[in-house]
PDB file of N, CA and C in Angstrom:
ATOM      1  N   UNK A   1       0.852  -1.180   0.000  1.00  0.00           N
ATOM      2  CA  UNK A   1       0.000   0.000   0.000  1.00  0.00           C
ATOM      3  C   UNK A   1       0.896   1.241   0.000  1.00  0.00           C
ATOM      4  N   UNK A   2       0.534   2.435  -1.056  1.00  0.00           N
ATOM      5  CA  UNK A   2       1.337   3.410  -0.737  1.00  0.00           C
ATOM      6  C   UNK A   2       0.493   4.385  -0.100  1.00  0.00           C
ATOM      7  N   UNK A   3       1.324   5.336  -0.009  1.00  0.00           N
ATOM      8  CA  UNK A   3       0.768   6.497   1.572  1.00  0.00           C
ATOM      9  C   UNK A   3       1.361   7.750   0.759  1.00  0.00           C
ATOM     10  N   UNK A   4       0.528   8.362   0.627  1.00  0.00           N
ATOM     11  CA  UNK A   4       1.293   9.910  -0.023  1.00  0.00           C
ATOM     12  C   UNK A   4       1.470  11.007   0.944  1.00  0.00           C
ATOM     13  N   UNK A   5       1.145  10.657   2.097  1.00  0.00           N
ATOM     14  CA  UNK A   5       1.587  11.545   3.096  1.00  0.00           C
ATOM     15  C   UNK A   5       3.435  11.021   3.109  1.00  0.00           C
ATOM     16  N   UNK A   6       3.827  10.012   3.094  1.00  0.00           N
ATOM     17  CA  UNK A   6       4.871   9.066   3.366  1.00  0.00           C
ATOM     18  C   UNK A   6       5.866   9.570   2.054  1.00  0.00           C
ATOM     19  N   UNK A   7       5.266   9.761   0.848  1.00  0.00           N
ATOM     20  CA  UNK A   7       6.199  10.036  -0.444  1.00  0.00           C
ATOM     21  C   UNK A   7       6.587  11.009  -0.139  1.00  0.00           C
ATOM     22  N   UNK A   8       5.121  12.419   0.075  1.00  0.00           N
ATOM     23  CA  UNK A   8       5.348  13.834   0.294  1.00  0.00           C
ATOM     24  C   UNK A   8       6.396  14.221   1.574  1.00  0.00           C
ATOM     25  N   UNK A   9       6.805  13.704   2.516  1.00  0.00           N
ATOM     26  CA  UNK A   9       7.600  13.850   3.590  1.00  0.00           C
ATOM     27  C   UNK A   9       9.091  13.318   2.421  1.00  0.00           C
ATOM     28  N   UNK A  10       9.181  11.816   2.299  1.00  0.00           N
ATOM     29  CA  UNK A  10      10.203  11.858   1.695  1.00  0.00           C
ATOM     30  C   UNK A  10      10.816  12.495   0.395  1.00  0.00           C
ATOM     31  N   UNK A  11      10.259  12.793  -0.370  1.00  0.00           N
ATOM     32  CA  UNK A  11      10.349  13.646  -1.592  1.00  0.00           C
ATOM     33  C   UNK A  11      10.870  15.274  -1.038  1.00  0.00           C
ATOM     34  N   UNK A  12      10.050  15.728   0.053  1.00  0.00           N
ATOM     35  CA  UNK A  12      10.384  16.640   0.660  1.00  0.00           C
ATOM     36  C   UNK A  12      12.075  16.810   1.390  1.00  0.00           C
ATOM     37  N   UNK A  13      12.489  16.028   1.933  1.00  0.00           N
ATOM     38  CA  UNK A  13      13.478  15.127   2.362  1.00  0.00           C
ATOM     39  C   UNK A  13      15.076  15.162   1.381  1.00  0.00           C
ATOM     40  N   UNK A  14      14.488  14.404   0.510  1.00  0.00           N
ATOM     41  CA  UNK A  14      15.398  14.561  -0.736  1.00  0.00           C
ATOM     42  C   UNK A  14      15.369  15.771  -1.242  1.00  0.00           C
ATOM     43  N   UNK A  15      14.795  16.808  -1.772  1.00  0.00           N
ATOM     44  CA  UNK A  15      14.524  17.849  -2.376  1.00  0.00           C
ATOM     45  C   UNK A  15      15.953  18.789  -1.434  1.00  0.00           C
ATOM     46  N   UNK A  16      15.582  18.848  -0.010  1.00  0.00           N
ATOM     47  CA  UNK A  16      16.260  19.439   0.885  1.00  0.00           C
ATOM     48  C   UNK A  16      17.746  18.852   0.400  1.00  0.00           C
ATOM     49  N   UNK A  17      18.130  17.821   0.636  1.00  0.00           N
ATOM     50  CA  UNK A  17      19.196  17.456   0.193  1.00  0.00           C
ATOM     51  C   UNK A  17      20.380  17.693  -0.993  1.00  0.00           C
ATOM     52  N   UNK A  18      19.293  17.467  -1.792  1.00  0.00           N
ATOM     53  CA  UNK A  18      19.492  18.341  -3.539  1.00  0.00           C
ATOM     54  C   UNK A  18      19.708  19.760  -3.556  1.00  0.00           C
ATOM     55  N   UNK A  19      18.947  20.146  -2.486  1.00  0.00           N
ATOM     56  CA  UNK A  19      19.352  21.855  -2.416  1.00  0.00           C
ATOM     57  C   UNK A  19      20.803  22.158  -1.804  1.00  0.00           C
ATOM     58  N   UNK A  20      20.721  21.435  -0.304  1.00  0.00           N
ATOM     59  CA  UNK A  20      21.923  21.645   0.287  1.00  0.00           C
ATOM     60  C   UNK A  20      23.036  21.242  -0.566  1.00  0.00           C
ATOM     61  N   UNK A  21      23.354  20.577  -1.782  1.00  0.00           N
ATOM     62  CA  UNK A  21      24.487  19.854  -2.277  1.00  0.00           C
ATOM     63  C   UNK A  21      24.907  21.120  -3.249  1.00  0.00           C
ATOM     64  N   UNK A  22      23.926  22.178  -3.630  1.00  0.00           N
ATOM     65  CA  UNK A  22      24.136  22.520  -4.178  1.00  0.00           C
ATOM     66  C   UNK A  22      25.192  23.970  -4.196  1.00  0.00           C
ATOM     67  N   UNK A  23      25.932  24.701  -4.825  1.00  0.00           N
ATOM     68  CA  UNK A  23      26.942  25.495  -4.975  1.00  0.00           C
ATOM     69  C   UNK A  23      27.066  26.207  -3.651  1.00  0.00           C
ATOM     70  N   UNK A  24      27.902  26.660  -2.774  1.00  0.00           N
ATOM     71  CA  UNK A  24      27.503  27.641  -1.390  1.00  0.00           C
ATOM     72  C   UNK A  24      27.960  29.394  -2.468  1.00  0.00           C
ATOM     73  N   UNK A  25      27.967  29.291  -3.482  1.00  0.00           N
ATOM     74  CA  UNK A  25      28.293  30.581  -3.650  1.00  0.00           C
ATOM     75  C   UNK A  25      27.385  31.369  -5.161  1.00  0.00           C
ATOM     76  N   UNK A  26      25.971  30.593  -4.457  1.00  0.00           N
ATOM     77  CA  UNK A  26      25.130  31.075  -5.508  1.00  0.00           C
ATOM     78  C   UNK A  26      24.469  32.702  -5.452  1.00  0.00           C
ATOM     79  N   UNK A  27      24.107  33.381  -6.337  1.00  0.00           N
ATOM     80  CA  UNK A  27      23.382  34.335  -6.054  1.00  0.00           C
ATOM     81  C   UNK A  27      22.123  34.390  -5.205  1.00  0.00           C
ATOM     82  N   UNK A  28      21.494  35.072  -4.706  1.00  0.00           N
ATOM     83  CA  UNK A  28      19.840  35.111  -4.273  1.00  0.00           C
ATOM     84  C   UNK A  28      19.196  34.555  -4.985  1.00  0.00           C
ATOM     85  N   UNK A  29      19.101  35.088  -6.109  1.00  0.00           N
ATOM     86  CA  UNK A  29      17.648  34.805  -7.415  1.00  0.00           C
ATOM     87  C   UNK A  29      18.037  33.601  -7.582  1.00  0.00           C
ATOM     88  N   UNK A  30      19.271  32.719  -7.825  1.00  0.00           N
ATOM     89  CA  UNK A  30      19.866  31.504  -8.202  1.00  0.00           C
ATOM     90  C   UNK A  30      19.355  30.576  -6.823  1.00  0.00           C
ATOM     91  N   UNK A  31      20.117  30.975  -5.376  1.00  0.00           N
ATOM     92  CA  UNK A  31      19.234  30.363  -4.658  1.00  0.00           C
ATOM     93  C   UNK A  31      17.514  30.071  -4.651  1.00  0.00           C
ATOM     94  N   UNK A  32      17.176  31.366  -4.899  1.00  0.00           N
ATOM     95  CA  UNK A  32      15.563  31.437  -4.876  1.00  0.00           C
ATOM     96  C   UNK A  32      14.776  30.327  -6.011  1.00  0.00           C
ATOM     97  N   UNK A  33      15.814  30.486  -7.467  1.00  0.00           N
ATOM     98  CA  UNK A  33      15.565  29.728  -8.147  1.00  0.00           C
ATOM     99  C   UNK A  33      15.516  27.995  -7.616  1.00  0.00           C
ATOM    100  N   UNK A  34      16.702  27.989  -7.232  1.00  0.00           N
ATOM    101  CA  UNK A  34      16.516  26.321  -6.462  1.00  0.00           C
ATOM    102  C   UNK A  34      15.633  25.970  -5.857  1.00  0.00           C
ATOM    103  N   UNK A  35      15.105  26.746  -4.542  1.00  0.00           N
ATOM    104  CA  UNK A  35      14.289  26.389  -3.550  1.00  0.00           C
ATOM    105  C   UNK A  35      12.951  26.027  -4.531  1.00  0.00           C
ATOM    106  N   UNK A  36      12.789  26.768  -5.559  1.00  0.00           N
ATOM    107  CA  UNK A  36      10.891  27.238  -6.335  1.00  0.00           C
ATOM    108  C   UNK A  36      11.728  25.329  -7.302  1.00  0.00           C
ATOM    109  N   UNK A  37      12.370  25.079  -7.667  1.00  0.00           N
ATOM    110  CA  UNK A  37      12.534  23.889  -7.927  1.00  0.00           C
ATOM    111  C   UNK A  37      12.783  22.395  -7.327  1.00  0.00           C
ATOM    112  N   UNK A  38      12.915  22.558  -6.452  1.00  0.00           N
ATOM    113  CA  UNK A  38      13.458  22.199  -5.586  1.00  0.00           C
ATOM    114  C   UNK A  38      12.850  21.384  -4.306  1.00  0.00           C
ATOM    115  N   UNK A  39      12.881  21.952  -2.952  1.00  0.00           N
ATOM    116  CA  UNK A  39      12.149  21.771  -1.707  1.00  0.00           C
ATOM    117  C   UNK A  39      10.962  22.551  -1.592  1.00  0.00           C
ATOM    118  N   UNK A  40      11.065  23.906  -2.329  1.00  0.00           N
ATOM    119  CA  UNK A  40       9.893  24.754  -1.877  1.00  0.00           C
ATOM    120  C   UNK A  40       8.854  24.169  -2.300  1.00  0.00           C
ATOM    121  N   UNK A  41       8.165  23.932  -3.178  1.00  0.00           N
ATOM    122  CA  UNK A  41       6.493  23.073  -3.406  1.00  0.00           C
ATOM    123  C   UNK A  41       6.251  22.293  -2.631  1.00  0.00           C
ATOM    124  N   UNK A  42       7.346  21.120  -2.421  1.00  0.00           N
ATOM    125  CA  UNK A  42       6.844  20.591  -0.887  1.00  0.00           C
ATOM    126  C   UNK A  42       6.888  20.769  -0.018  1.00  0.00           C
ATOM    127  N   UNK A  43       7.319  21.538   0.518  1.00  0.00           N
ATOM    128  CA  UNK A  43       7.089  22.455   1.686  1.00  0.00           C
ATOM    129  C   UNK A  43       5.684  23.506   1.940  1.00  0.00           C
ATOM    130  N   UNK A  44       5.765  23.940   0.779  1.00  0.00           N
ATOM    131  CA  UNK A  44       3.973  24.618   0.431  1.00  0.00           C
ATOM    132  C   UNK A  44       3.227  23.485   0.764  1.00  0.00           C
ATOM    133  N   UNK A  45       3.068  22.422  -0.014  1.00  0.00           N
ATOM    134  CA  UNK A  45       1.922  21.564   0.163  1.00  0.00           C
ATOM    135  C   UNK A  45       2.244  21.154   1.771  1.00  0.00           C
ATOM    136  N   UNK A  46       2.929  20.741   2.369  1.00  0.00           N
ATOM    137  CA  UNK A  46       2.712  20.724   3.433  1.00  0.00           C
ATOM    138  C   UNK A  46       2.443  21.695   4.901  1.00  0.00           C
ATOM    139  N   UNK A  47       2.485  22.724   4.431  1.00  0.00           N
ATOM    140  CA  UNK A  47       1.976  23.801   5.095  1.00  0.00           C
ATOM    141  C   UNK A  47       0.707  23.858   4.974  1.00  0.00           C
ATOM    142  N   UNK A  48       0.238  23.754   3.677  1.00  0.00           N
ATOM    143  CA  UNK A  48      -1.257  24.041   3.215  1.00  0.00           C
ATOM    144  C   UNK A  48      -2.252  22.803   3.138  1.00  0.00           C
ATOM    145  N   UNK A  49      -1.884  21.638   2.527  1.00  0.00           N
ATOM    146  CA  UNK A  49      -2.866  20.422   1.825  1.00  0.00           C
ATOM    147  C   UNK A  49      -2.010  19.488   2.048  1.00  0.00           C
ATOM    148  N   UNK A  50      -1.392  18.886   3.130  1.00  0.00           N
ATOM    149  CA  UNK A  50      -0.960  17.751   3.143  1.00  0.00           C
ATOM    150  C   UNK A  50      -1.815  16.118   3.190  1.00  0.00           C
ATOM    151  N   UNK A  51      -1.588  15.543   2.509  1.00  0.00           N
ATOM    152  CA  UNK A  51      -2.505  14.138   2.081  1.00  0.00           C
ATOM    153  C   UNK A  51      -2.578  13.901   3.902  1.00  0.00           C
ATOM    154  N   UNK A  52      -3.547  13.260   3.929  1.00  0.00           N
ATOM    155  CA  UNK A  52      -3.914  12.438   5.316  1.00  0.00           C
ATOM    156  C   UNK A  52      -2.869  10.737   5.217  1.00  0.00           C
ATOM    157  N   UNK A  53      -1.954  10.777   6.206  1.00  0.00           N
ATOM    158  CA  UNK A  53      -1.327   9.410   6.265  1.00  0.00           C
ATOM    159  C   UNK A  53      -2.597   7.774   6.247  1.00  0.00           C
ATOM    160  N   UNK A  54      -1.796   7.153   5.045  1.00  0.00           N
ATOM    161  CA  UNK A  54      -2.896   5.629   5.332  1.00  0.00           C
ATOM    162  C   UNK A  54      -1.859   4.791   5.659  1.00  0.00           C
ATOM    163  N   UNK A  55      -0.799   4.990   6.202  1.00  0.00           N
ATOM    164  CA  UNK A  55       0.045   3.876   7.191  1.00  0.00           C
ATOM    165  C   UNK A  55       0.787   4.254   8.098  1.00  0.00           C
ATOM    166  N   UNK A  56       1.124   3.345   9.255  1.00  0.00           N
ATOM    167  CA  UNK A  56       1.853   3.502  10.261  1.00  0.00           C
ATOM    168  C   UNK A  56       3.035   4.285   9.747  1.00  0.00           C
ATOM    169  N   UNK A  57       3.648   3.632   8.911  1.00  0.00           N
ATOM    170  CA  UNK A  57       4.799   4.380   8.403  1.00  0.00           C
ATOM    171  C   UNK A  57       4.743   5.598   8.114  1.00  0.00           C
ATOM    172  N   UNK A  58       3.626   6.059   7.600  1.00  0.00           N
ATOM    173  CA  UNK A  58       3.526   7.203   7.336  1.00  0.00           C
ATOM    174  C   UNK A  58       3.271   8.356   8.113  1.00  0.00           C
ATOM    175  N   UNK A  59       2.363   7.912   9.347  1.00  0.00           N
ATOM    176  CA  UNK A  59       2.024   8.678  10.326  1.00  0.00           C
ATOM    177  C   UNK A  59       2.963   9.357  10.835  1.00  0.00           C
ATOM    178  N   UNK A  60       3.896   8.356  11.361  1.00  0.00           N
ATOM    179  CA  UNK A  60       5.431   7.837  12.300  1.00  0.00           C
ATOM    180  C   UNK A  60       6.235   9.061  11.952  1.00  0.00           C
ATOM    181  N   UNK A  61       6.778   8.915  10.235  1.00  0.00           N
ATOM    182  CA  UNK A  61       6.950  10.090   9.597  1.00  0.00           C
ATOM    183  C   UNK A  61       7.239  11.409   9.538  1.00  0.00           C
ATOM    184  N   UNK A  62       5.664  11.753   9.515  1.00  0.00           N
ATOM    185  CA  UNK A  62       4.983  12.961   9.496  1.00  0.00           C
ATOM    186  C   UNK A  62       5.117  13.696  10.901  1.00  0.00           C
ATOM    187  N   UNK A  63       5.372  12.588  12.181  1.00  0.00           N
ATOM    188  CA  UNK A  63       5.202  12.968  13.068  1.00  0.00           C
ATOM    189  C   UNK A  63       7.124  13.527  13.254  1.00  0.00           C
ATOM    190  N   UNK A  64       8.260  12.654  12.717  1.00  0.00           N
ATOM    191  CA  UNK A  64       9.372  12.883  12.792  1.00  0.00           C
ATOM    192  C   UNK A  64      10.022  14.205  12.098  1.00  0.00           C
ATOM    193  N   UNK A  65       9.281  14.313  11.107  1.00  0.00           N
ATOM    194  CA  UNK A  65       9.170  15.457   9.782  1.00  0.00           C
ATOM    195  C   UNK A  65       9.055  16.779  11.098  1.00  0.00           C
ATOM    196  N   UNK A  66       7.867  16.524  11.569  1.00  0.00           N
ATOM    197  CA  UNK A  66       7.692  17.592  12.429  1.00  0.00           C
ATOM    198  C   UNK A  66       9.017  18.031  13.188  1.00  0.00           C
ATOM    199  N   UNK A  67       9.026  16.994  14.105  1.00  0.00           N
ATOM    200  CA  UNK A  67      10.033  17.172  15.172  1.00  0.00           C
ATOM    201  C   UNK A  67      11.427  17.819  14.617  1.00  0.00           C
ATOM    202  N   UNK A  68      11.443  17.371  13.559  1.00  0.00           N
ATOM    203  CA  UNK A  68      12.688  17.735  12.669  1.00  0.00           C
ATOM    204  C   UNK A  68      12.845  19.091  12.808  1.00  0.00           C
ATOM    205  N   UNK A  69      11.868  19.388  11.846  1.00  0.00           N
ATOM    206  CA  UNK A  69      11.876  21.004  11.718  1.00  0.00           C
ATOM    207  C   UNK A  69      11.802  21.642  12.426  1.00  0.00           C
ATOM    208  N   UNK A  70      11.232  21.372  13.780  1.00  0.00           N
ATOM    209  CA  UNK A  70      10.904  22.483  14.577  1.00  0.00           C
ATOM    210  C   UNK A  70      12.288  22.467  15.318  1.00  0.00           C
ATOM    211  N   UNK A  71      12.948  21.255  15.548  1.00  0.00           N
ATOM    212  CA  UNK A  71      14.226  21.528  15.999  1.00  0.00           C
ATOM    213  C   UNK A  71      15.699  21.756  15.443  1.00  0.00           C
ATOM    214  N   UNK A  72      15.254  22.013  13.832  1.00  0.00           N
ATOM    215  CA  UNK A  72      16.296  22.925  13.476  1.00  0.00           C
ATOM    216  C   UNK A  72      15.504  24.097  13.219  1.00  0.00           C
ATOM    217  N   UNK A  73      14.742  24.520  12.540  1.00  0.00           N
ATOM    218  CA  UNK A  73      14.206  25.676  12.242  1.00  0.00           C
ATOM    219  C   UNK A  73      13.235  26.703  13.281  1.00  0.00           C
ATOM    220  N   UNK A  74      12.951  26.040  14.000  1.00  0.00           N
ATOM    221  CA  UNK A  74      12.223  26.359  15.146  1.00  0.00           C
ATOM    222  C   UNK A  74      10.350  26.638  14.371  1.00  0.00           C
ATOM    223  N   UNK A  75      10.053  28.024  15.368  1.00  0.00           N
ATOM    224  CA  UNK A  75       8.183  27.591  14.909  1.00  0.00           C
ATOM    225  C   UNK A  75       7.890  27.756  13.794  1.00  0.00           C
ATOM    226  N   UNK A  76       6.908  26.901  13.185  1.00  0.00           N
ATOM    227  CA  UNK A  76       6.269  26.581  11.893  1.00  0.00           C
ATOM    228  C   UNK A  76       5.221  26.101  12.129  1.00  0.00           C
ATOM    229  N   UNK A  77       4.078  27.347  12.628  1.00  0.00           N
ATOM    230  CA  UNK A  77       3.090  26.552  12.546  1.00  0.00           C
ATOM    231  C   UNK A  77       1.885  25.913  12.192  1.00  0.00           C
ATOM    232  N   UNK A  78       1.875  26.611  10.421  1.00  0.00           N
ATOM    233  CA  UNK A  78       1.625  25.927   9.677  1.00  0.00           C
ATOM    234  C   UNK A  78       1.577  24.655   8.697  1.00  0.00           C
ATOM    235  N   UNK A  79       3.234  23.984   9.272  1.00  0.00           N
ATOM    236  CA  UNK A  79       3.651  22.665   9.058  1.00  0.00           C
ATOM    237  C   UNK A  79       3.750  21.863   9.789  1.00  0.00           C
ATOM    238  N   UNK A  80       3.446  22.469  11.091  1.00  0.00           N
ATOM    239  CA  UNK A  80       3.266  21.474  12.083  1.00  0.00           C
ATOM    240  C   UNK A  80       2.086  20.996  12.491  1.00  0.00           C
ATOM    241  N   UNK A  81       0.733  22.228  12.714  1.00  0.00           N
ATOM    242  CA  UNK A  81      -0.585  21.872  12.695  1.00  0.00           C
ATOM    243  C   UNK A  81      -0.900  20.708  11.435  1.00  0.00           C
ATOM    244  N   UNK A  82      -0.554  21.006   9.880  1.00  0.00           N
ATOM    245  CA  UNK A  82      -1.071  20.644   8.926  1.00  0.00           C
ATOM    246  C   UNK A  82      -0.405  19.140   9.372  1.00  0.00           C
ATOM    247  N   UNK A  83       1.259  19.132   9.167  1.00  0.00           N
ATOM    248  CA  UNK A  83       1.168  17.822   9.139  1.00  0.00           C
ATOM    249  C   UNK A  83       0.770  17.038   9.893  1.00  0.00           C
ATOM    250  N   UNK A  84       0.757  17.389  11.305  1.00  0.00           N
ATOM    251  CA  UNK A  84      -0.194  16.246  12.855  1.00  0.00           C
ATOM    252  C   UNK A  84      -1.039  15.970  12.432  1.00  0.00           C
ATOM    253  N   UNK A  85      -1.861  17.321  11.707  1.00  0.00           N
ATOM    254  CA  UNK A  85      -3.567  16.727  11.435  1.00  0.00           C
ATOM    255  C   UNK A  85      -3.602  15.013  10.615  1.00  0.00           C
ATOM    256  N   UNK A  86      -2.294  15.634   9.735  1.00  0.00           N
ATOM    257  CA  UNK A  86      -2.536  14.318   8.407  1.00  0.00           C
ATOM    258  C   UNK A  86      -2.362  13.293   8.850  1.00  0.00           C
ATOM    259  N   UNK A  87      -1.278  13.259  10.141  1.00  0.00           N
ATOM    260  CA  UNK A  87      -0.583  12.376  10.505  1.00  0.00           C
ATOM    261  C   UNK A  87      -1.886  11.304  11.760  1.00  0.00           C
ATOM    262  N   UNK A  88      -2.546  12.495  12.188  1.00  0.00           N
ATOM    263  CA  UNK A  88      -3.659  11.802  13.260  1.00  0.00           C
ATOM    264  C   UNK A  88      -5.151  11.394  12.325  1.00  0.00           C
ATOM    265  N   UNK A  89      -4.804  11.780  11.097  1.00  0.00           N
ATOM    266  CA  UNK A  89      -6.276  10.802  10.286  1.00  0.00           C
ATOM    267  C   UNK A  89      -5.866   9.485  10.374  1.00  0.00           C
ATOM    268  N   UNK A  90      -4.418   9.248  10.043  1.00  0.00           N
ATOM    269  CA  UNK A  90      -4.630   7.843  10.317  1.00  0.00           C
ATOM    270  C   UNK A  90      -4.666   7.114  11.728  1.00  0.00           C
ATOM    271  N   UNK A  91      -4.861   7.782  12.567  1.00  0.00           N
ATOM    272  CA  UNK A  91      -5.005   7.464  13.947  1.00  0.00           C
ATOM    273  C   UNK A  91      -6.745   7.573  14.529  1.00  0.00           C
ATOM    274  N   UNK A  92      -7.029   8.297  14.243  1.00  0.00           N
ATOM    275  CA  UNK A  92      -8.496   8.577  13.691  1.00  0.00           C
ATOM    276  C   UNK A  92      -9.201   8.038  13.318  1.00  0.00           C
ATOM    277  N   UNK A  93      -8.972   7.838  12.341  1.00  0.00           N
ATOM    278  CA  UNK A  93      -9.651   6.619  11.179  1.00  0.00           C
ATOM    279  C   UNK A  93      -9.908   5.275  11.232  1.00  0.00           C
ATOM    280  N   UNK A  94      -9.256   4.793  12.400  1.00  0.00           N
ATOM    281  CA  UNK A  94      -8.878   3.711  12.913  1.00  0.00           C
ATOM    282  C   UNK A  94      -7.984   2.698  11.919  1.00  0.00           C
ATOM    283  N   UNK A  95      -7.334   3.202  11.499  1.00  0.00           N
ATOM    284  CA  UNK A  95      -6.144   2.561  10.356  1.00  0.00           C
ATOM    285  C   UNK A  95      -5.703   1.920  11.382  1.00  0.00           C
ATOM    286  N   UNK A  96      -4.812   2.500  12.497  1.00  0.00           N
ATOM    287  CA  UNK A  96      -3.975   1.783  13.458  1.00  0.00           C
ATOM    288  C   UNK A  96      -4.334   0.399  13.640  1.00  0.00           C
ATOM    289  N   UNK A  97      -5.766   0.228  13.810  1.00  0.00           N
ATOM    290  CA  UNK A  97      -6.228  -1.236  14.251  1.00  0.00           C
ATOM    291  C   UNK A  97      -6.433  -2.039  13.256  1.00  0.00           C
ATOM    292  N   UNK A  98      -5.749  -1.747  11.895  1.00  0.00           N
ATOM    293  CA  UNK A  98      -6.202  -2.822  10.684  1.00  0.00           C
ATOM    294  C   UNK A  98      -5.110  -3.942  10.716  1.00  0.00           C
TER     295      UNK A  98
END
């Protein structure tokens, strides 16, 4: 079963990665350019419309995703409300007990 809460965290994940690898001596607009290619869309969608998790794995995740960010970046709390929510449909829903 796939979980697109689970892709969107990891895709997100990688994206970050791909950014960080990239030149340390880029311009602004060149940075700016990366991010809009890059990490930034998933980061939007998860601020805004993040899929509701349909597996443990995914929940688990969403819930680590969080923790992540808030402890390097500190408050976000539009990515943190959005993603718990997604992350507690499948808790909700009673997925847990399938």
């Amino acid at each position: 079963m796939t979980d697109p809460l689970l892709d969107l965290v990891r895709e997100y994940r990688h994206q970050i990665e791909v950014f960080n690898a990239s030149p340390p001596d880029m311009t602004v607009e060149e940075d700016d350019e990366l991010v809009a290619l890059t990490w930034g869309p998933h980061y939007e969608r998860l601020c805004t419309a993040p899929p509701d998790a349909t597996t443990l794995e995914g929940a688990v995740e969403a819930v680590r995703l969080v923790h992540d960010e808030e402890n390097r970046y500190g408050s976000q709390p539009d990515l943190t409300t959005n993603v718990l929510r997604a992350a507690l449909a499948f808790f909700d829903e009673g997925r847990a007990q399938a």
